[in-house]
Protein backbone atom coordinates (compact mmCIF):
# COMPACT_ATOMS: atom_id res chain seq x y z
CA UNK A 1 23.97 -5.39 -2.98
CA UNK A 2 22.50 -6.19 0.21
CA UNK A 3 19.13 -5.00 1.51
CA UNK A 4 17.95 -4.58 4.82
CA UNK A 5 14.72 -4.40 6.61
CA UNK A 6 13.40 -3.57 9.48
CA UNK A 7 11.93 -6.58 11.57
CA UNK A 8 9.21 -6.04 13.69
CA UNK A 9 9.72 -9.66 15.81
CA UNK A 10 12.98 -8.90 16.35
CA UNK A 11 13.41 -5.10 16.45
CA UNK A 12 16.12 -4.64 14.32
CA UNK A 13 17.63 -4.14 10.90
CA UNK A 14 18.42 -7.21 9.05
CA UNK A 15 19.72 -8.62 6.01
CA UNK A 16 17.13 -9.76 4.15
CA UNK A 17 17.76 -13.44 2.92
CA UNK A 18 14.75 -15.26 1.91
CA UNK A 19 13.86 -18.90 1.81
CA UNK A 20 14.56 -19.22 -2.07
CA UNK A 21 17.43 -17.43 -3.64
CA UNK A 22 15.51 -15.89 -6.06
CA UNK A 23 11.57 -16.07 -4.65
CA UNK A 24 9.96 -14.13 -2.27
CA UNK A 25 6.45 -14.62 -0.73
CA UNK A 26 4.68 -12.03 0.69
CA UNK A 27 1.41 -12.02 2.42
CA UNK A 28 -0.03 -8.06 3.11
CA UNK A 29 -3.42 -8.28 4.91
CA UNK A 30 -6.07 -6.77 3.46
CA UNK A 31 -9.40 -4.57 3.97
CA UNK A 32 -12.49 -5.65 5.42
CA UNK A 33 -14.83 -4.49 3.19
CA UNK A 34 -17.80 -3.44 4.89
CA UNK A 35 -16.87 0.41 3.95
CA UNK A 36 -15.01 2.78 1.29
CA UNK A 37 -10.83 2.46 1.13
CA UNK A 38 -9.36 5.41 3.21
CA UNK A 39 -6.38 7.06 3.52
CA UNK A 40 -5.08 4.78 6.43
CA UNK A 41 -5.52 2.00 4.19
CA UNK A 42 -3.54 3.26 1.41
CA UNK A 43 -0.62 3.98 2.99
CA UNK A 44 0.13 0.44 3.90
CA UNK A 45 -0.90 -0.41 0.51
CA UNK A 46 1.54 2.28 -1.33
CA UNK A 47 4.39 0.83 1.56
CA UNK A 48 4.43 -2.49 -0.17
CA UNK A 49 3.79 -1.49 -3.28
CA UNK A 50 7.64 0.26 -2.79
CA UNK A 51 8.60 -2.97 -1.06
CA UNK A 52 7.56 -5.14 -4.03
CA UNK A 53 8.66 -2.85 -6.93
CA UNK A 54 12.11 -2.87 -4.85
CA UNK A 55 12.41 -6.42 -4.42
CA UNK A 56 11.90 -7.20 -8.39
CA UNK A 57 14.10 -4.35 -9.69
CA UNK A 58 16.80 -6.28 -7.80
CA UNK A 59 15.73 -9.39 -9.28
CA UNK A 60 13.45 -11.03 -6.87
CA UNK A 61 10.27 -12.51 -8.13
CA UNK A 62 7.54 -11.79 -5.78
CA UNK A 63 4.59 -13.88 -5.08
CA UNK A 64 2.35 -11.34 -3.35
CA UNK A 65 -1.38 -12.49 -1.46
CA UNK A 66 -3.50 -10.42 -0.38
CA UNK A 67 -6.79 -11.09 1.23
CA UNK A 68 -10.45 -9.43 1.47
CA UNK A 69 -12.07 -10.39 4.71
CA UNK A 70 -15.60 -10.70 3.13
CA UNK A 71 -17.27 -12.40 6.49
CA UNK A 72 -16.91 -9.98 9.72
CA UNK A 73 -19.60 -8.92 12.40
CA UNK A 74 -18.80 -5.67 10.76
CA UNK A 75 -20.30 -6.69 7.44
CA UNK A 76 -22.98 -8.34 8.99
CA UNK A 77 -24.35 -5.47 10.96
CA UNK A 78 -23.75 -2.96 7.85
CA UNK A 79 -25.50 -5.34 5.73
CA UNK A 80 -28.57 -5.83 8.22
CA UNK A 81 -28.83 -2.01 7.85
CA UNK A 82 -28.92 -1.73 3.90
CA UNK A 83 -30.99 -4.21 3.84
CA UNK A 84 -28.68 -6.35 1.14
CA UNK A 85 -26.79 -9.48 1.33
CA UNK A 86 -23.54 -9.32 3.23
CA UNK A 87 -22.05 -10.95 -0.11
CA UNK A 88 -23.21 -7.85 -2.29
CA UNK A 89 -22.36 -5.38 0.14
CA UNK A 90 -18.53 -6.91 0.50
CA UNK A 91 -18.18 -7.37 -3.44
CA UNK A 92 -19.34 -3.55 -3.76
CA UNK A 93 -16.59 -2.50 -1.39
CA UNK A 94 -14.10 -4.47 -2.91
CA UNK A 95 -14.70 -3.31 -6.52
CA UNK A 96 -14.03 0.41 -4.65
CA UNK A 97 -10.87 -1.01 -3.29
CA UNK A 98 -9.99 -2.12 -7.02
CA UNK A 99 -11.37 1.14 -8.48
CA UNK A 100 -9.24 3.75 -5.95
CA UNK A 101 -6.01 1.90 -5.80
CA UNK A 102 -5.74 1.58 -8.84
CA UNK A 103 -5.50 5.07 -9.14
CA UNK A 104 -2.42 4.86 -6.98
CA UNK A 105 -0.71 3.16 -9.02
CA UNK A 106 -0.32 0.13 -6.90
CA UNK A 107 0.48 -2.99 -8.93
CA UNK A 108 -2.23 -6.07 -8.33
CA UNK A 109 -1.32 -8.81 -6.13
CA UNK A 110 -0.90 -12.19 -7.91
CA UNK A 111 -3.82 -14.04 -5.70
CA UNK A 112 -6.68 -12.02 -3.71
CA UNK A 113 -8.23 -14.86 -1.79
CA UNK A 114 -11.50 -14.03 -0.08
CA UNK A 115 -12.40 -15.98 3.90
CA UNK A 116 -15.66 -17.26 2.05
CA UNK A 117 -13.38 -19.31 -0.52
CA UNK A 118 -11.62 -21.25 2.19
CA UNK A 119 -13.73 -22.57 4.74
CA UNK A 120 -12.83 -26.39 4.63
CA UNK A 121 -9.69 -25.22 4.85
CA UNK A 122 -10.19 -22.62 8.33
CA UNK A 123 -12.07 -26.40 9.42
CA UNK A 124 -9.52 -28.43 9.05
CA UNK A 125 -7.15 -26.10 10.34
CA UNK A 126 -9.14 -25.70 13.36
CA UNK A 127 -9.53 -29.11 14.39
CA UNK A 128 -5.86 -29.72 13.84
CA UNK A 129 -5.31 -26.98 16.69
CA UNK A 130 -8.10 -29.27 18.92
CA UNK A 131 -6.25 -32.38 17.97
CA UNK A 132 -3.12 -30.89 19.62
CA UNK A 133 -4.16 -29.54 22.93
CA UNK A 134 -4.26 -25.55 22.14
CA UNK A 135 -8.10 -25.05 21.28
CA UNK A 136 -11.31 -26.17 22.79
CA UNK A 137 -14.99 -25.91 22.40
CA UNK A 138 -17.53 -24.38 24.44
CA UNK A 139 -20.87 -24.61 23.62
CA UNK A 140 -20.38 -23.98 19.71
CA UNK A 141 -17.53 -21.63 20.14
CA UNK A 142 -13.89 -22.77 19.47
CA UNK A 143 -11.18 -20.55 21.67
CA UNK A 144 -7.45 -20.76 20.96
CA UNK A 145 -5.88 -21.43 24.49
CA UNK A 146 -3.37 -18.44 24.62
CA UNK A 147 -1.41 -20.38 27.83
CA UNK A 148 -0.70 -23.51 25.61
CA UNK A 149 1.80 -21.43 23.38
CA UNK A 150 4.50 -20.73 25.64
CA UNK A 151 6.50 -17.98 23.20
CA UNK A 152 2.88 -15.61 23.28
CA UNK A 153 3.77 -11.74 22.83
CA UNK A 154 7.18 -12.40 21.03
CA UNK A 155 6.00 -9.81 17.82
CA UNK A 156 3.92 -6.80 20.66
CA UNK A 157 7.15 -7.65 23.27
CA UNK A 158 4.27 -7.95 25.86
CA UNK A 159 3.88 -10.47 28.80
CA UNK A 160 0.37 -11.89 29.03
CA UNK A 161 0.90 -11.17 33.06
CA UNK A 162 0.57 -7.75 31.96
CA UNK A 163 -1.70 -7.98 29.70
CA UNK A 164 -5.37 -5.88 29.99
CA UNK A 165 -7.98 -7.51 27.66
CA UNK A 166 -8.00 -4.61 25.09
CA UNK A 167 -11.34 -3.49 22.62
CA UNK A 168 -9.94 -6.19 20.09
CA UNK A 169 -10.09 -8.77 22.92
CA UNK A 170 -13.01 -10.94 23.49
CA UNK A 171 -14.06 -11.31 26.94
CA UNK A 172 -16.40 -14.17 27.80
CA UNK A 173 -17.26 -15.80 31.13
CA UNK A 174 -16.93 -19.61 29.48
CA UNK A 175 -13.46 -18.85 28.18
CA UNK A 176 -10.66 -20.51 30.12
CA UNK A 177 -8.92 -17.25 29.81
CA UNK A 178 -9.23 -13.64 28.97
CA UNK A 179 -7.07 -13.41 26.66
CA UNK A 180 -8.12 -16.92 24.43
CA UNK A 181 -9.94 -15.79 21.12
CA UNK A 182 -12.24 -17.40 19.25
CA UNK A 183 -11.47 -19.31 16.21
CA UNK A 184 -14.88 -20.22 15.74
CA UNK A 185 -17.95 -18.70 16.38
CA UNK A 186 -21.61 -20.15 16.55
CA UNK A 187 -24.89 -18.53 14.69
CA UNK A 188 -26.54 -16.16 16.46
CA UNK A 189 -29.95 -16.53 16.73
CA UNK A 190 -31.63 -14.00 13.93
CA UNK A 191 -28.79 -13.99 11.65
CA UNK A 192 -28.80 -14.67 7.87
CA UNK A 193 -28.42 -17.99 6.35
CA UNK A 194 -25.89 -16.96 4.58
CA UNK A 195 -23.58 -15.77 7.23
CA UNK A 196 -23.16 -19.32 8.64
CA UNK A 197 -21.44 -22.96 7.31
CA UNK A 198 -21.37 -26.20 8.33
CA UNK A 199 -18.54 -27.52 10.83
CA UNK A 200 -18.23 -30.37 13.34
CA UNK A 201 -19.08 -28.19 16.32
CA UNK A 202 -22.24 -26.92 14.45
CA UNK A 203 -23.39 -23.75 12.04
CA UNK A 204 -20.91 -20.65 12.71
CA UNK A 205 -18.20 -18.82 11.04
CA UNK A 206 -14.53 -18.39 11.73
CA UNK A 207 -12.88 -15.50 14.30
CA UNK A 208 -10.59 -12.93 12.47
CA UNK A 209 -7.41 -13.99 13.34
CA UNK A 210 -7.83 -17.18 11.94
CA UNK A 211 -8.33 -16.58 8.72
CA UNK A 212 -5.37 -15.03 7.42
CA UNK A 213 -3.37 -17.85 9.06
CA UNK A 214 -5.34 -20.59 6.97
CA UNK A 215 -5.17 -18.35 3.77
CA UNK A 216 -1.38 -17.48 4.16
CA UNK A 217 -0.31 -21.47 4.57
CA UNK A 218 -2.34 -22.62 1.24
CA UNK A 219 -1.28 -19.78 -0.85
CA UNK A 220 2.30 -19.25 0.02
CA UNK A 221 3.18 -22.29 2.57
CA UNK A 222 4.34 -22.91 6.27
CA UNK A 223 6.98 -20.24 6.59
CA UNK A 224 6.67 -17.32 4.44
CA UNK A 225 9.76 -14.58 4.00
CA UNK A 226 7.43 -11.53 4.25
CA UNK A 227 3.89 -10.26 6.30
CA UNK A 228 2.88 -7.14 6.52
CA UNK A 229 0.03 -4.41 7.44
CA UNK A 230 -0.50 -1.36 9.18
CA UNK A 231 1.12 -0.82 12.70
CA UNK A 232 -2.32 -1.31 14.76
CA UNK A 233 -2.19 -5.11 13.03
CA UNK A 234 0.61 -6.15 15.29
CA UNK A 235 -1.65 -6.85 18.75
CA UNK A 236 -3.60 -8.67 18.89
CA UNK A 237 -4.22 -9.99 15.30
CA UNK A 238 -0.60 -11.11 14.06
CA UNK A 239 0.28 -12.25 17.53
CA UNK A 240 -2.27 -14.52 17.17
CA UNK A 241 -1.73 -15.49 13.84
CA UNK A 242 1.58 -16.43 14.69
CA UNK A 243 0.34 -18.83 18.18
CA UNK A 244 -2.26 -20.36 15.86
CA UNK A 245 0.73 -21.03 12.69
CA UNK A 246 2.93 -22.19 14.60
CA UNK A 247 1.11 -24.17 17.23
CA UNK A 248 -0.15 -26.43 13.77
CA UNK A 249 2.73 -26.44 11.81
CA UNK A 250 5.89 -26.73 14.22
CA UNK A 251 7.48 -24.02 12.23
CA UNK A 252 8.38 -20.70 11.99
CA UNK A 253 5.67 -18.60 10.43
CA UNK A 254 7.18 -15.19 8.92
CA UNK A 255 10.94 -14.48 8.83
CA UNK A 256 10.29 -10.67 8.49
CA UNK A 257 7.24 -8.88 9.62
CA UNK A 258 6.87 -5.33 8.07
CA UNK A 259 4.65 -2.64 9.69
CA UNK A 260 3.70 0.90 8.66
CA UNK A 261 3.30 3.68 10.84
CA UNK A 262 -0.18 4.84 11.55
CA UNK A 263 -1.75 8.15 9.27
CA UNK A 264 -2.64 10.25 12.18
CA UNK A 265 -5.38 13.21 12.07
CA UNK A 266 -4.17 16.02 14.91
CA UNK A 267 -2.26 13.36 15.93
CA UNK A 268 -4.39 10.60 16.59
CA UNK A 269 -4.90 7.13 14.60
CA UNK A 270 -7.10 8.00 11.34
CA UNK A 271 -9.50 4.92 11.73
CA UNK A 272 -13.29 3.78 11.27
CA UNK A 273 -13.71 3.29 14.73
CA UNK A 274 -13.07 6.86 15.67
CA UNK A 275 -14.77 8.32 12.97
CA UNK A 276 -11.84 10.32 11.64
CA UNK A 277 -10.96 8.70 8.59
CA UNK A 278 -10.88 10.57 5.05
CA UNK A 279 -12.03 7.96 1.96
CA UNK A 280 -9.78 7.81 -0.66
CA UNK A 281 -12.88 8.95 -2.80
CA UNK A 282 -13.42 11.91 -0.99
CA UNK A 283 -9.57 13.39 -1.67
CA UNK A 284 -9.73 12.31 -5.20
CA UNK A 285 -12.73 14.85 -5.92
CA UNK A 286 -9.82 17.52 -4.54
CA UNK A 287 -5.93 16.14 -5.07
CA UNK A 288 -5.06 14.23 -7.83
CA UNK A 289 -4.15 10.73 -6.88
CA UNK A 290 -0.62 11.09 -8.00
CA UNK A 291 -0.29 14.43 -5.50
CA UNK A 292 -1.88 11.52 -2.52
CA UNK A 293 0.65 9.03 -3.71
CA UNK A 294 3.75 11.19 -3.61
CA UNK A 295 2.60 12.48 -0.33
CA UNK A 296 1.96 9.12 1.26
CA UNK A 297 5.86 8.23 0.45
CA UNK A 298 7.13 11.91 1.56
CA UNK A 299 7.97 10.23 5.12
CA UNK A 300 9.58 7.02 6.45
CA UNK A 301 7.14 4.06 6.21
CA UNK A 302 7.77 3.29 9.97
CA UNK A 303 7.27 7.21 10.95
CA UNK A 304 3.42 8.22 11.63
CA UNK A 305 1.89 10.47 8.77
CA UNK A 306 0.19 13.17 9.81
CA UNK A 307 -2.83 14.21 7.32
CA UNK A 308 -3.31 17.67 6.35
CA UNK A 309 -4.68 19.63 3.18
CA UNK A 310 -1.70 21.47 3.86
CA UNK A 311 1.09 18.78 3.64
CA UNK A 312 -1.18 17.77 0.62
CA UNK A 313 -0.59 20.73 -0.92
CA UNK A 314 3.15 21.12 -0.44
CA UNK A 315 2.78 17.74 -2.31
CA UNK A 316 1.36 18.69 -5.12
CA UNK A 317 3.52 21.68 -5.29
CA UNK A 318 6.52 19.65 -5.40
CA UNK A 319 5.42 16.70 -7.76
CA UNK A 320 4.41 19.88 -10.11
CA UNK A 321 8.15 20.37 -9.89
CA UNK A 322 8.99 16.98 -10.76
CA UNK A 323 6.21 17.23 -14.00
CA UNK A 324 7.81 20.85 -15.14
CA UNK A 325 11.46 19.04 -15.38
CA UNK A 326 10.22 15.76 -16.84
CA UNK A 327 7.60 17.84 -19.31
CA UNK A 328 10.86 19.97 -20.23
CA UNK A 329 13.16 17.47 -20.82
CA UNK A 330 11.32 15.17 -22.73
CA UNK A 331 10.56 18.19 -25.14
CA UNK A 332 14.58 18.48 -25.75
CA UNK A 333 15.63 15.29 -25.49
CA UNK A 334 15.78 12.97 -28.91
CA UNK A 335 16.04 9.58 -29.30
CA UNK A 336 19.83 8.00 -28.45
CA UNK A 337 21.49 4.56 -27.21
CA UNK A 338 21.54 5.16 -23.61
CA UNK A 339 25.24 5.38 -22.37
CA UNK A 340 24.78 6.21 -18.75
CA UNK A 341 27.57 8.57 -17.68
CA UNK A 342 29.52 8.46 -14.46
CA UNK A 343 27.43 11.03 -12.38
CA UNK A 344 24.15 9.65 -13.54
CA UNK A 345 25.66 5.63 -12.21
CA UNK A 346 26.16 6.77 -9.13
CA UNK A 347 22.65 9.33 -8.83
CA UNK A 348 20.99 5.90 -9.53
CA UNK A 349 23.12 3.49 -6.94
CA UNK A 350 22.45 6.16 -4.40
CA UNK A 351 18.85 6.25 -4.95
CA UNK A 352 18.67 2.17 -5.37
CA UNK A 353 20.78 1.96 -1.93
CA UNK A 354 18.44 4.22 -0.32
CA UNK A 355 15.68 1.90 -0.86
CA UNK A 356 18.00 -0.79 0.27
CA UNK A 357 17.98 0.54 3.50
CA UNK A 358 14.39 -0.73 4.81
CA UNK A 359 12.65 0.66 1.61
CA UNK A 360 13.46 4.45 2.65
CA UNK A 361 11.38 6.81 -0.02
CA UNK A 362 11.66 9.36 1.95
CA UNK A 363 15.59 9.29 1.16
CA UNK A 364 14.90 8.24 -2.06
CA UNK A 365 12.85 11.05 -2.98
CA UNK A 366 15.53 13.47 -2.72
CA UNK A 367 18.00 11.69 -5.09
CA UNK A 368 14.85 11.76 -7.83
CA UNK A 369 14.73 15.77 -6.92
CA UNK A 370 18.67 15.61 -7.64
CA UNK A 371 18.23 14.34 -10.65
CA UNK A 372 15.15 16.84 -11.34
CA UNK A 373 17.73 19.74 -9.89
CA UNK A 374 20.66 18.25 -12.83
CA UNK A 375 18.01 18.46 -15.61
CA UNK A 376 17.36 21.84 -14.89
CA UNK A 377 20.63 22.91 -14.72
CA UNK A 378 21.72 21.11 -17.84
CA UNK A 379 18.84 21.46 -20.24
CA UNK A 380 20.00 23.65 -22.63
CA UNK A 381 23.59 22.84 -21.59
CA UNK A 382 23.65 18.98 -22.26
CA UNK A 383 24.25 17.18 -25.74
CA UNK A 384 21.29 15.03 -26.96
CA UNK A 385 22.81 12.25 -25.63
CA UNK A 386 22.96 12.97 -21.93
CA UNK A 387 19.08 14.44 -22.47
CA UNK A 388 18.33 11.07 -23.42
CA UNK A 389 20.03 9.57 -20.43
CA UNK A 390 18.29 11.73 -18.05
CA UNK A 391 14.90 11.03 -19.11
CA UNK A 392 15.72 6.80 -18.92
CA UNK A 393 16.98 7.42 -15.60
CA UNK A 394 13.99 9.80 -14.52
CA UNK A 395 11.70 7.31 -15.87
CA UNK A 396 13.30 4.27 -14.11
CA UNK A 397 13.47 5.58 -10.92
CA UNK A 398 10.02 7.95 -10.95
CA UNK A 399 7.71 5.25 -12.83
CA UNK A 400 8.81 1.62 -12.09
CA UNK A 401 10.71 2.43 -9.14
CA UNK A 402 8.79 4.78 -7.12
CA UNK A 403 5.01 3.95 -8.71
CA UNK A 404 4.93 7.75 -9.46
CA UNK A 405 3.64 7.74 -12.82
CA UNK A 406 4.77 10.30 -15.26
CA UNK A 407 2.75 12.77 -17.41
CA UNK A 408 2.08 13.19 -20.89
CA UNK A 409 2.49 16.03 -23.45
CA UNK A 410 -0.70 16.74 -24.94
CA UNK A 411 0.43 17.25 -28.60
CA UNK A 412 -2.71 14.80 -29.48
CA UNK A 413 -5.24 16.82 -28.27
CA UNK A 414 -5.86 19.46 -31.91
CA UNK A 415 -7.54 21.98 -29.88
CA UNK A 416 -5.03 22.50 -27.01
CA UNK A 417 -1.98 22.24 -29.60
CA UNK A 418 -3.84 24.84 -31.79
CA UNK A 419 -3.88 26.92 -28.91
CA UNK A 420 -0.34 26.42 -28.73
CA UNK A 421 0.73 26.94 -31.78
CA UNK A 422 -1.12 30.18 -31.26
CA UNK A 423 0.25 31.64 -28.47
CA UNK A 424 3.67 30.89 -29.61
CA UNK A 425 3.23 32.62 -33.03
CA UNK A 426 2.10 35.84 -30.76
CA UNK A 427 5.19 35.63 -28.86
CA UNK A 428 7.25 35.43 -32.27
CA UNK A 429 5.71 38.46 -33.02
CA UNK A 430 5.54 40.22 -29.63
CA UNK A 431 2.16 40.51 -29.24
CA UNK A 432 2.27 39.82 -25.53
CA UNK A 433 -1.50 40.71 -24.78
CA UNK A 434 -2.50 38.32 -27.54
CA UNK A 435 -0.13 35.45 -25.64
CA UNK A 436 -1.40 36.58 -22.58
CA UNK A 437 -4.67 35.83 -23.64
CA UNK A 438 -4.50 32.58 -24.96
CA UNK A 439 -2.36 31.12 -21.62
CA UNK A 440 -5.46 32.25 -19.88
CA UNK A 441 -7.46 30.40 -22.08
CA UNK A 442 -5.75 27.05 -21.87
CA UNK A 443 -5.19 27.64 -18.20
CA UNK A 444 -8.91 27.49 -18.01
CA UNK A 445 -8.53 24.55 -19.75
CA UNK A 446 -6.56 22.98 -16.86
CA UNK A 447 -3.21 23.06 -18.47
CA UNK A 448 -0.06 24.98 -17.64
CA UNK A 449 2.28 26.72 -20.53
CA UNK A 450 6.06 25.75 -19.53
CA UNK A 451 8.41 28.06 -21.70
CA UNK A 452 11.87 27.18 -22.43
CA UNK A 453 14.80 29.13 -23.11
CA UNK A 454 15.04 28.51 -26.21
CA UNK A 455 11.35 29.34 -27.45
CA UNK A 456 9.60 26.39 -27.49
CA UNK A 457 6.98 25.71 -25.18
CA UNK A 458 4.74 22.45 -23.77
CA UNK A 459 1.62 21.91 -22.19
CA UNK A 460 1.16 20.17 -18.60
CA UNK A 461 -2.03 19.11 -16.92
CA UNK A 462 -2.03 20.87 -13.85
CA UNK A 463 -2.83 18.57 -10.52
């Protein structure tokens, strides 16, 4: 078993051999919570969530950060115009990045450490970068000197000869260069109080690319085997957090960087800043968030994602699929030792392999529809036994693997069963306008009637 992934820093496919035989630490920057989650968001959020399931179903134990940037300008300004504290107006947007992801599905990082809990540390780390020659202060300000780190624009592959200070880049006439960023920045006059600490170069707060550099090192050390984010991450902000890592520490900062492709709307980057972006609220009042799950893992991680209702819906056609064979099976299948035959070995190596290969779900996907296709075909073919082993292996590789999590039969709920039971005695009998009626009536309901072959029937919540 070998795994490779795709490395950003050096373009290629590697092997993926972390620090620790057995460890892995992986740092995934997080939102800025000034605003609801959106869909752009959760894809790089559902990308590791496939990265980390991966890496502990062969054996790795993961120690996952993630951070909330709960101090920006952003915050500020949205703040000012609620008229609230930019503390209470981050906290509410995290709890909304809590309360839709978890809808996803997407297991909890062990440690979400918020900017406002480590500002000794962004100090100290700042001064350290004085003390060797690649900062200095102007005025208040603190700029990282971009021409002191000689191996600048080894993630982006760009030359800072070439080089056009971009939106992200601040431009200032006391900067020694264009291209230096600020690692500190002084109160504004009319600000908040609380927007401001203590430092040796007076009140301010820290510059954005500093902070996940300073939270990174405490929580997971130096070097860490895995960072990740979303594509439009990789200039200027982990450039920089690699100059200002490795410029303090002497060492290497990330062995494998990991970026998502972009979710694109006609096209174009789905972002705040160009007002395009759907909220991951907004789609759960129409698609279930399983349907936005499965479709967020229907392409490549690397490949852009182009949002539609329609690719939505060809989602939630297909993960209906996926419920009718599971809902069926399930309903056949008793209770056996699981003795995995032959075909079903090799189903699962291919669809563990696929994910292998630089966490491909895409690829993936269609071994779990291979499966779905064998159930079918065998249902009321197979022994017991094998029924059993499909459903362990649908449920491995569905649920724990994929994060796609499974549905229930309803045979709690009285009502719907004594609907059931209903219908299927008017089938027994033949009176189909009597059936007919009563699938309307739990249709209305919101549930679906699958009939087997053999006369039984169960109910599945339609999505």
């Amino acid at each position: 078993m070998s795994i490779k992934v795709h490395n950003t820093l050096t373009g290629k496919k590697e092997e993926f051999i972390p620090q620790h035989e057995n460890i892995v630490s992986m740092y995934v920057c997080g939102v800025t919570p000034y605003d609801e989650v959106h869909l752009g968001h959760a894809r790089a959020y559902v990308t590791f969530d496939i990265v980390k399931r991966h890496l502990q179903i062969r054996n790795y134990k993961v120690r996952h950060v993630q951070n909330f940037t709960d101090i920006d300008d952003k915050i500020i300004k949205r703040a000012l115009e609620k008229g609230v504290s930019s503390s209470a107006l981050a906290q509410t947007y995290i709890d909304d990045y809590f309360t839709q992801t978890d809808k996803l599905n997407i297991l909890r990082a062990d440690i979400y450490p918020r900017v406002t809990e480590v500002m000794p540390e962004i100090i100290s780390f700042i001064q350290k970068l004085i003390d060797k020659g690649f900062a200095y202060a102007v005025d208040g300000d603190i700029y990282y000197s971009v021409n002191k780190f000689k191996e600048y624009g080894k993630l982006s592959k760009r030359n800072l000869e070439d080089l056009k200070a971009g939106a992200r880049v601040e431009v200032c006439g006391d900067k020694n260069s264009a291209f230096d960023f600020a690692l500190w920045k002084k109160t504004k006059e009319g600000e908040p109080e609380d927007v401001s600490w203590n430092s040796p170069w007076g009140k301010g707060r820290p510059g954005w690319h500093i902070e996940c550099s300073v939270m990174s090192s405490k929580m997971l050390g130096e070097t860490i085997d895995i960072h990740g984010g979303g594509q439009d991450l990789i200039f200027p902000h982990h450039e920089n957090e690699i100059a200002q890592s490795e410029a303090c520490t002497g060492h290497q900062f990330v062995k494998y960087w990991i970026h998502n492709g972009f979710v694109t709307v006609n096209k174009e980057k789905m972002s705040k800043s160009l007002n395009n972006f759907f909220t991951l609220k907004s789609i759960f009042e129409k698609y279930d968030p399983r349907v936005v799950r499965y479709y967020l893992m229907t392409q490549h991680y690397k490949s852009p994602l182009d949002f539609s209702d329609s690719g939505l819906d060809a989602a939630k056609n297909t993960l209906q699929g996926l419920d009718d064979a599971y809902l069926r099976l399930i309903s056949a299948a008793s209770q056996y030792a699981q003795v995995r035959d032959a075909d079903l070995i090799e189903l699962k190596n291919n669809f563990l392999n696929s994910l292998d290969d630089d966490f491909n779900s895409e690829k993936a996907l269609s071994y779990l529809h291979e499966l779905k296709n064998l159930i079918l075909n065998e249902l009321f073919k197979a022994d017991k036994i094998r029924l059993w082993q499909f459903r362990t292996l649908f449920e491995e590789l569905a649920d724990f693997s994929l994060g796609i999590s499974l549905p229930k039969t309803q045979n709690n709920d009285e009502d719907l069963q004594s609907l059931l039971n209903a219908r299927n005695e008017a089938r027994k009998t033949k009176n189909w306008p009597e059936a007919d009626r009563l699938r309307k009536e739990i249709d209305e309901k919101g549930y679906k009637i699958v009939d087997n072959p053999d006369g039984s029937s169960v109910l599945m919540k339609k999505i």
